[in-house]
C-alpha atoms as a PDB file:
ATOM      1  CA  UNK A   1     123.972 138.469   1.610  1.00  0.00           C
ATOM      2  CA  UNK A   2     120.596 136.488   1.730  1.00  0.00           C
ATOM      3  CA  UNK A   3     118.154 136.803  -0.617  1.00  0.00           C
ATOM      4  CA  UNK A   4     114.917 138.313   0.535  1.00  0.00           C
ATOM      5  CA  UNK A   5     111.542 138.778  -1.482  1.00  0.00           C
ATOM      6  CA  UNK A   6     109.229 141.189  -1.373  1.00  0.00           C
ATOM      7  CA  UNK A   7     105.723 140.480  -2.843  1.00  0.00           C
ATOM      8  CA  UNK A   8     104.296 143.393  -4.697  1.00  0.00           C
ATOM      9  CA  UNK A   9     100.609 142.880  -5.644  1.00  0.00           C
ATOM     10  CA  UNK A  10      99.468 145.438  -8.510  1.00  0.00           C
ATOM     11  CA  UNK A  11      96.161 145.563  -8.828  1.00  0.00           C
ATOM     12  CA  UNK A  12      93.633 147.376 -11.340  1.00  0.00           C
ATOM     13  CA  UNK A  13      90.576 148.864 -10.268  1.00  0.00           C
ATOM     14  CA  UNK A  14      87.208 146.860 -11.093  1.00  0.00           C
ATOM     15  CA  UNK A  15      85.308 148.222 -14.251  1.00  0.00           C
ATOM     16  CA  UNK A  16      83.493 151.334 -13.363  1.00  0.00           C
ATOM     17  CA  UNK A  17      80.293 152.874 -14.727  1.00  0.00           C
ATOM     18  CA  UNK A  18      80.094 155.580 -17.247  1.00  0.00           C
ATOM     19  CA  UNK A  19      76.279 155.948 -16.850  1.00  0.00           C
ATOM     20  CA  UNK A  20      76.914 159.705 -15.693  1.00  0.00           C
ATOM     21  CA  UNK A  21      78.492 161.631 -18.025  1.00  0.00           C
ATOM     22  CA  UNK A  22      78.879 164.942 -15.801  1.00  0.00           C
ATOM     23  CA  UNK A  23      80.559 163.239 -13.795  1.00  0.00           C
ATOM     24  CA  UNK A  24      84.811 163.876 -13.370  1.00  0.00           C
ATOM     25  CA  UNK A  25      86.929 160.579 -13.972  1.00  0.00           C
ATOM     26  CA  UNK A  26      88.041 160.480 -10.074  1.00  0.00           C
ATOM     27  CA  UNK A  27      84.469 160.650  -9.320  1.00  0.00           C
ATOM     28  CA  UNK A  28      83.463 157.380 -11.104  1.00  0.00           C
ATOM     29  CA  UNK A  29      82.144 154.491  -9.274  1.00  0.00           C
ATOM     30  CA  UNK A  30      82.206 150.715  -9.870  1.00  0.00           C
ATOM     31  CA  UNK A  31      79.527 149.311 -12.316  1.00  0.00           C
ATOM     32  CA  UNK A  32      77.660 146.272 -11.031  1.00  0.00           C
ATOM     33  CA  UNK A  33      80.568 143.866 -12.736  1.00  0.00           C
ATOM     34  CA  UNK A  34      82.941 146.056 -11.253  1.00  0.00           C
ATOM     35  CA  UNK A  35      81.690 145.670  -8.130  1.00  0.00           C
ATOM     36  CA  UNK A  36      81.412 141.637  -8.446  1.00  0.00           C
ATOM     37  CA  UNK A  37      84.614 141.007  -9.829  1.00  0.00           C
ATOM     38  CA  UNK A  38      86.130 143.044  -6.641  1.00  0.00           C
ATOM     39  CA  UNK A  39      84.534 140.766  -4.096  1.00  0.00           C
ATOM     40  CA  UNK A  40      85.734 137.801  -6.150  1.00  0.00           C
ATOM     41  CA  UNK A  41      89.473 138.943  -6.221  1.00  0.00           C
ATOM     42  CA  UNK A  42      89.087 139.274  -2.074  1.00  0.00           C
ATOM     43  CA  UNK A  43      87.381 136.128  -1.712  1.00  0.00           C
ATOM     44  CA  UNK A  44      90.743 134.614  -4.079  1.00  0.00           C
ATOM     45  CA  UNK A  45      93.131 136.960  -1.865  1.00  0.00           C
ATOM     46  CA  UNK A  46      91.356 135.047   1.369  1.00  0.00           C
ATOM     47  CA  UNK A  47      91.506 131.204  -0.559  1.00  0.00           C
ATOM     48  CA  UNK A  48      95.004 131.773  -1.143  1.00  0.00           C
ATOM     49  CA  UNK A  49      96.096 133.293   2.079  1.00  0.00           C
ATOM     50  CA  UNK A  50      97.966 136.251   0.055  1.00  0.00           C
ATOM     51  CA  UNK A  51      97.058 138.735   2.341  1.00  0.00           C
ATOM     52  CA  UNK A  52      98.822 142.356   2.212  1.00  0.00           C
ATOM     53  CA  UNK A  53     100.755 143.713   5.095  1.00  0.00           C
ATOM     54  CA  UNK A  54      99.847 146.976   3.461  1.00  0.00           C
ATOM     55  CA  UNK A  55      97.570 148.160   0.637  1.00  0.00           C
ATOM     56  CA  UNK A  56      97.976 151.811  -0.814  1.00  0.00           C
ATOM     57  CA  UNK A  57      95.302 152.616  -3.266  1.00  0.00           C
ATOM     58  CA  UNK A  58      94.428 155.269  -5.603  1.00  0.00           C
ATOM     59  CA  UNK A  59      92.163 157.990  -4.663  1.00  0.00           C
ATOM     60  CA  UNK A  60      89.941 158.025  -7.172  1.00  0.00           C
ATOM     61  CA  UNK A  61      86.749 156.476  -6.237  1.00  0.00           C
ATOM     62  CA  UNK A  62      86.752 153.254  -8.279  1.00  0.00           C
ATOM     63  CA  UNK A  63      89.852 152.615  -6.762  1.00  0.00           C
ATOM     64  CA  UNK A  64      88.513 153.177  -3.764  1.00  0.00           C
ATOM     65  CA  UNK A  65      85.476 151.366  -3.948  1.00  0.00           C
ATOM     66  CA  UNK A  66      87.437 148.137  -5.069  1.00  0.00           C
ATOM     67  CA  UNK A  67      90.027 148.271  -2.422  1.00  0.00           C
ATOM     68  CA  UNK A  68      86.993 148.201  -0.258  1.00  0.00           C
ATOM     69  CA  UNK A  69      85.038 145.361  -1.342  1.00  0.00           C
ATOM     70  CA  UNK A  70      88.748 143.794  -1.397  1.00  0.00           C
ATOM     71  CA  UNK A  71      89.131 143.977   2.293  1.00  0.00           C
ATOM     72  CA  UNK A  72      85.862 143.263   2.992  1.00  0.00           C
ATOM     73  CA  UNK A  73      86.108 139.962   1.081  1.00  0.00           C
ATOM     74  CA  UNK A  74      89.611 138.709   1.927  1.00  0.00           C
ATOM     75  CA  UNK A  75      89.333 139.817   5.670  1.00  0.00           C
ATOM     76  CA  UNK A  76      92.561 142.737   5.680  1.00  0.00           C
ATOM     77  CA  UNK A  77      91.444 144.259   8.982  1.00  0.00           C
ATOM     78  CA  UNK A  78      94.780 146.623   8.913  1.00  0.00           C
ATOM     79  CA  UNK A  79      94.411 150.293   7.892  1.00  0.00           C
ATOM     80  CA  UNK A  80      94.254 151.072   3.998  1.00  0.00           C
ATOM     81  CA  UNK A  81      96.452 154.441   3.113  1.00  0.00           C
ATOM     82  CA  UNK A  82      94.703 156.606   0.146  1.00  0.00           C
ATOM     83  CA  UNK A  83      97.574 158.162  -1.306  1.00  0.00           C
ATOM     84  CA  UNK A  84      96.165 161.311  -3.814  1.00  0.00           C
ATOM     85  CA  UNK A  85      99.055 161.197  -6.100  1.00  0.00           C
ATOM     86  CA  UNK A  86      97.940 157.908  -7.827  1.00  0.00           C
ATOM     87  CA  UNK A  87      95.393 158.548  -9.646  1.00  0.00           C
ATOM     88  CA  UNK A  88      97.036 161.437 -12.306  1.00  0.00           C
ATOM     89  CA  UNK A  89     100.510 160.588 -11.325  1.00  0.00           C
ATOM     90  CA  UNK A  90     103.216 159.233 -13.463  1.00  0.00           C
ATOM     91  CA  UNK A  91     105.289 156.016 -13.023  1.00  0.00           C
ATOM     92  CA  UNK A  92     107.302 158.105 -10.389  1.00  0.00           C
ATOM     93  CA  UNK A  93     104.241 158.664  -7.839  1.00  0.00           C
ATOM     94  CA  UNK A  94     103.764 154.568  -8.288  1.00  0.00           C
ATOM     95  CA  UNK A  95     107.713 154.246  -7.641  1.00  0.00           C
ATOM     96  CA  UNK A  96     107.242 156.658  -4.279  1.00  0.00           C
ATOM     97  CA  UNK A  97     104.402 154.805  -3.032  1.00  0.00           C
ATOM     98  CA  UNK A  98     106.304 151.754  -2.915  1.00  0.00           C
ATOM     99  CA  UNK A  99     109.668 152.894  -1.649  1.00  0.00           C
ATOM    100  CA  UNK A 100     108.041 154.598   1.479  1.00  0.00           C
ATOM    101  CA  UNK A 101     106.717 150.794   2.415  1.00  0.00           C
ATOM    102  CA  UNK A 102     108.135 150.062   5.754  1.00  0.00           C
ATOM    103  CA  UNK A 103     111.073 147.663   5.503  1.00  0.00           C
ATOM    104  CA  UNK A 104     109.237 145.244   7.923  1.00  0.00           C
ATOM    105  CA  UNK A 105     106.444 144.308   5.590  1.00  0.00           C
ATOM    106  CA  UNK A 106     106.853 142.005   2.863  1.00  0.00           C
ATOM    107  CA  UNK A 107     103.969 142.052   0.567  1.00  0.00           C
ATOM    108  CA  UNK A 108     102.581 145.613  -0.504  1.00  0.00           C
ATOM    109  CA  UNK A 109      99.476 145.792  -2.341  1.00  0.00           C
ATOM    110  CA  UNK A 110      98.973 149.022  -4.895  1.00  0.00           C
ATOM    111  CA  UNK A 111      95.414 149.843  -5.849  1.00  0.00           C
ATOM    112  CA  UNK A 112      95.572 152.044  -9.060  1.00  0.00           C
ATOM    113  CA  UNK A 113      95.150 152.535 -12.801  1.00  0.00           C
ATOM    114  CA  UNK A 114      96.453 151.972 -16.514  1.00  0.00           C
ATOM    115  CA  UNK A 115      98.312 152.877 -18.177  1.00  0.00           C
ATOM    116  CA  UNK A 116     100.893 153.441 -15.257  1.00  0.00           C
ATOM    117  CA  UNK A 117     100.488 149.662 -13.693  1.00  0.00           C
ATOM    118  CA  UNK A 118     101.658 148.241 -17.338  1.00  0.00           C
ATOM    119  CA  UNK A 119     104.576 150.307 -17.029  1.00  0.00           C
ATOM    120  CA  UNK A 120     105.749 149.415 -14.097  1.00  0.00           C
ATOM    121  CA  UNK A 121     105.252 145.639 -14.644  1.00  0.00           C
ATOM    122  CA  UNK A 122     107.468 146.686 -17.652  1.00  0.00           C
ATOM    123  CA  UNK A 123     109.939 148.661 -15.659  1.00  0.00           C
ATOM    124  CA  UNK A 124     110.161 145.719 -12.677  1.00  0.00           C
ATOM    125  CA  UNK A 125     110.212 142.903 -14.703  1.00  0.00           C
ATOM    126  CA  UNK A 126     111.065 143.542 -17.948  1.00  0.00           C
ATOM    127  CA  UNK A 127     108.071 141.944 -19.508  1.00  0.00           C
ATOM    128  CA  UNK A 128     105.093 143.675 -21.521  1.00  0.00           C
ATOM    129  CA  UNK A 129     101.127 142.204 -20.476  1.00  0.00           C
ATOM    130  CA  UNK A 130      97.612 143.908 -20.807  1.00  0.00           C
ATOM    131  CA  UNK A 131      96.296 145.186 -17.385  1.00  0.00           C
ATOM    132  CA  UNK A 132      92.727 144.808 -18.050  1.00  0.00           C
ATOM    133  CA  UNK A 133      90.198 145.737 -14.620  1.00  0.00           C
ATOM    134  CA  UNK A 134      90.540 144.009 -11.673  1.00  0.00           C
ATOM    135  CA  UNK A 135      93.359 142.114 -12.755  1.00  0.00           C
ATOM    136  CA  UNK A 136      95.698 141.490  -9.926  1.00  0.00           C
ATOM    137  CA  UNK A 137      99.541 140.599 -10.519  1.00  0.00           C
ATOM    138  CA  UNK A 138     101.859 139.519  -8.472  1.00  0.00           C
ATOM    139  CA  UNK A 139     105.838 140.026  -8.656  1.00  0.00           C
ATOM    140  CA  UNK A 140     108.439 138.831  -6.603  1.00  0.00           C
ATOM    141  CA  UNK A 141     110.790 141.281  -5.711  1.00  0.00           C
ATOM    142  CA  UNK A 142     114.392 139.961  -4.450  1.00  0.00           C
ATOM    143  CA  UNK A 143     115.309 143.127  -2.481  1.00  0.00           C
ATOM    144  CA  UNK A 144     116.046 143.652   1.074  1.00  0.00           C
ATOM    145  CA  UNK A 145     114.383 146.617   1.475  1.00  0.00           C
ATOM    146  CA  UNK A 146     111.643 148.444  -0.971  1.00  0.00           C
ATOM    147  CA  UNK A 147     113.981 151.468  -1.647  1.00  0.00           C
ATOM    148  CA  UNK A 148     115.748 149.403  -3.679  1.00  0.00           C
ATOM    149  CA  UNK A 149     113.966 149.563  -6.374  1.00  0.00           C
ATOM    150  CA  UNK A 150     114.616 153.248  -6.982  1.00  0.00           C
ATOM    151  CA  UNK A 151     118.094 153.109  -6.927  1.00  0.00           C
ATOM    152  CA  UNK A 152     120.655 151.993  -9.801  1.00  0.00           C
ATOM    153  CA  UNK A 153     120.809 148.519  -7.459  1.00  0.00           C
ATOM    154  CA  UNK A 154     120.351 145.762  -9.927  1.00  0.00           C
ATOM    155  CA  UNK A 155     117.641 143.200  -8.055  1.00  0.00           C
ATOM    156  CA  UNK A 156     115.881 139.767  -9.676  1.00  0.00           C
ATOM    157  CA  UNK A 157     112.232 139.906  -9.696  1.00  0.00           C
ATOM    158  CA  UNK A 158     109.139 137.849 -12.037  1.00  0.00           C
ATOM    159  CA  UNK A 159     106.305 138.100 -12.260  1.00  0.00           C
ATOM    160  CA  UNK A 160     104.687 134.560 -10.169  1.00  0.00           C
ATOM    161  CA  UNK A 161     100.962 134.889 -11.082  1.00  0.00           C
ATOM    162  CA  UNK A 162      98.391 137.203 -13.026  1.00  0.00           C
ATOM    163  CA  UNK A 163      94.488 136.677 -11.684  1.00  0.00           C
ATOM    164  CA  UNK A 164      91.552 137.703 -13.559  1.00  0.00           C
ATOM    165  CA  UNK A 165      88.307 137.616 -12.181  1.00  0.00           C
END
């Protein structure tokens, strides 16, 4: 069988503001770094030419407002999906997310949050690093579909590249 890779991209949301107390974790926004270390990681997206097929973020609205200034920067015109079990979910709602990608595209982009992302570098790869916002990694996945990765199959994967604004 020929080996195929999928490129995951797991990125953290930008650092968000805790000016307003009263306000509930999902509801926090991006912080004026936050904000200009999101439009630097689509503006390195664009220079690269690693745009997603698709990007599934978080619903919380730092997530939000980073996968935004993330498309707006590295020109993804396609559709973003907002999937509501990222942002309290476990490890499992990260593992969902990623097996429901359509088999046709290759290189899935997760918007979401820590401590969950460092887990599942550690699950995927085998290898323990610190997540801190707006870092973007990337990891090859060598799997012929993205349901692989939830079932006992045994694939090769590493992580290629770690980006910090």
């Amino acid at each position: 069988m020929i080996e195929k890779i999928k490129i995951l991209l797991l990125l953290r949301h930008a650092k968000s503001s805790w000016k307003n107390k009263e306000l509930d974790d999902h509801d926090r926004p991006l912080n004026k770094r936050g904000k200009m270390e999101a439009i630097k990681m689509g503006e390195y997206l664009k220079k690269t030419n690693l745009i997603p097929d698709v990007i599934v973020t978080s619903s919380a609205l730092r997530a939000l407002d980073t996968t935004t200034l993330v498309c707006r920067h590295s020109d993804y015109k396609k559709l973003v999906e907002v999937n509501f079990t990222l942002h309290k979910g476990g490890i499992d709602s990260y593992i969902k997310a990623i097996a429901e990608t359509p088999q046709d595209k290759d290189v899935l982009m997760l918007v979401g949050h820590n401590p969950v992302l460092e887990e599942l570098v550690t699950m995927l790869t085998n290898s323990s690093i610190n997540i801190s916002t707006c870092t973007m990694v990337q990891i090859n996945l060598y799997v012929t579909n993205w349901k692989n990765i939830v079932s006992q199959y045994i694939f090769r994967s590493e992580i290629v590249k770690i980006w910090k604004p």
